[in-house]
Protein backbone atom coordinates (compact mmCIF):
# COMPACT_ATOMS: atom_id res chain seq x y z
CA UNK A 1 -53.76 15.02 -6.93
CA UNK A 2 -55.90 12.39 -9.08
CA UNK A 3 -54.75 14.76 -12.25
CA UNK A 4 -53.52 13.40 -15.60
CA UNK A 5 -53.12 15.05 -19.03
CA UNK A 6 -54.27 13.06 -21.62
CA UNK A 7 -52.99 13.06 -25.42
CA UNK A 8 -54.07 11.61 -28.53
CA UNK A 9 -51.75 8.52 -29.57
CA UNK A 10 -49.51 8.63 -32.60
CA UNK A 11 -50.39 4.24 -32.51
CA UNK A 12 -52.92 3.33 -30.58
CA UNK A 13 -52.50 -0.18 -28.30
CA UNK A 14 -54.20 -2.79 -30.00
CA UNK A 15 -52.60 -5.54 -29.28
CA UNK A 16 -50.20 -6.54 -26.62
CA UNK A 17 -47.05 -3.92 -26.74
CA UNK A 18 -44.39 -6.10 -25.00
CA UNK A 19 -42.17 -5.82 -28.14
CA UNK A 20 -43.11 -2.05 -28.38
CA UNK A 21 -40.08 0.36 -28.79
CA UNK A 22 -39.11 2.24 -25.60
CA UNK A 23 -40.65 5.61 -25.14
CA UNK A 24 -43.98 7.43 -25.56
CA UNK A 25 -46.40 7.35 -28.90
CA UNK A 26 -47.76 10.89 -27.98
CA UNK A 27 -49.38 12.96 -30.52
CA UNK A 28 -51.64 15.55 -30.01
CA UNK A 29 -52.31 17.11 -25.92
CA UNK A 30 -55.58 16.94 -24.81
CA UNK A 31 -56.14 18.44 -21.72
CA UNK A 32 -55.41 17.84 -17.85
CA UNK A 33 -58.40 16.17 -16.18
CA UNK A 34 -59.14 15.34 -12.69
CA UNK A 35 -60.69 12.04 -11.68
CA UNK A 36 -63.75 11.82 -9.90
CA UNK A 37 -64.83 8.88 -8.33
CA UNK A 38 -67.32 7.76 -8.64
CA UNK A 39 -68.13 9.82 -11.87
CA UNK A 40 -66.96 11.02 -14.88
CA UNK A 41 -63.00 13.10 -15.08
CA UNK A 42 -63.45 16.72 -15.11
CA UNK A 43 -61.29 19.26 -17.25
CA UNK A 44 -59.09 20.89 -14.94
CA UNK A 45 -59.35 25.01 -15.37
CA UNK A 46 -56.15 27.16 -16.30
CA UNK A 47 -54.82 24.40 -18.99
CA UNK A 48 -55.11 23.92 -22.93
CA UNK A 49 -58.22 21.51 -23.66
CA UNK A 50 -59.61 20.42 -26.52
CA UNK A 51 -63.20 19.67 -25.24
CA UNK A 52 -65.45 17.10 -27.66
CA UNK A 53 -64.63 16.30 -30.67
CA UNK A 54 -66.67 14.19 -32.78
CA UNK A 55 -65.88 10.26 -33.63
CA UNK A 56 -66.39 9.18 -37.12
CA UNK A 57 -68.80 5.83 -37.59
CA UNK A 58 -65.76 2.93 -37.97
CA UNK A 59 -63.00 4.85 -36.44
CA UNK A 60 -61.34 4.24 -33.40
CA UNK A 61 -58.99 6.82 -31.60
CA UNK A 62 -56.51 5.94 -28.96
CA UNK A 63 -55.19 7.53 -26.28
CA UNK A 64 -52.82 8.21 -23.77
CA UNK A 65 -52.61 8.82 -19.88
CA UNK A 66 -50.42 10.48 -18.20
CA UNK A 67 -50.15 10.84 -14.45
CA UNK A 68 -49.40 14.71 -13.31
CA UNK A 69 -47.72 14.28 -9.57
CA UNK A 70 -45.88 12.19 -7.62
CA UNK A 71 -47.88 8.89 -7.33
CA UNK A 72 -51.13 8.63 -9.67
CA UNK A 73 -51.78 5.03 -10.76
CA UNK A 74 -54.57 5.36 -13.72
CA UNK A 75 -56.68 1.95 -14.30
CA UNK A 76 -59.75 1.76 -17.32
């Protein structure tokens, strides 16, 4: 389907996360999106989304993907 929903993370990966506890750092949901390619993801109609959102000078937000079918593999 190329869908994923995408959520704000409770702690952001900054570092490597092999000694990370199992299970998800969710916080906040985002929205489902659809990948284009080439292009930019597109918000997919009939879900929650929380559109822009400004990003204060010297703070960084991080993220989460999340797949939404069967098979999706998600690279940056």
């Amino acid at each position: 389907t190329a869908q994923f929903d995408a959520y704000t993370a409770l702690a952001p990966a900054d570092h490597s996360t092999k000694d990370w506890p199992s299970g998800n750092l969710r916080d906040q949901y985002v929205g489902r999106l659809k990948s284009v390619k080439p292009g930019l993801a597109t918000y997919v109609d009939g879900f929650p989304k929380v559109g822009p959102f400004p990003c204060p000078a010297g703070k960084t937000y991080g993220g989460e993907l999340v797949g939404a079918g069967d098979q999706v593999n998600i690279q940056w």
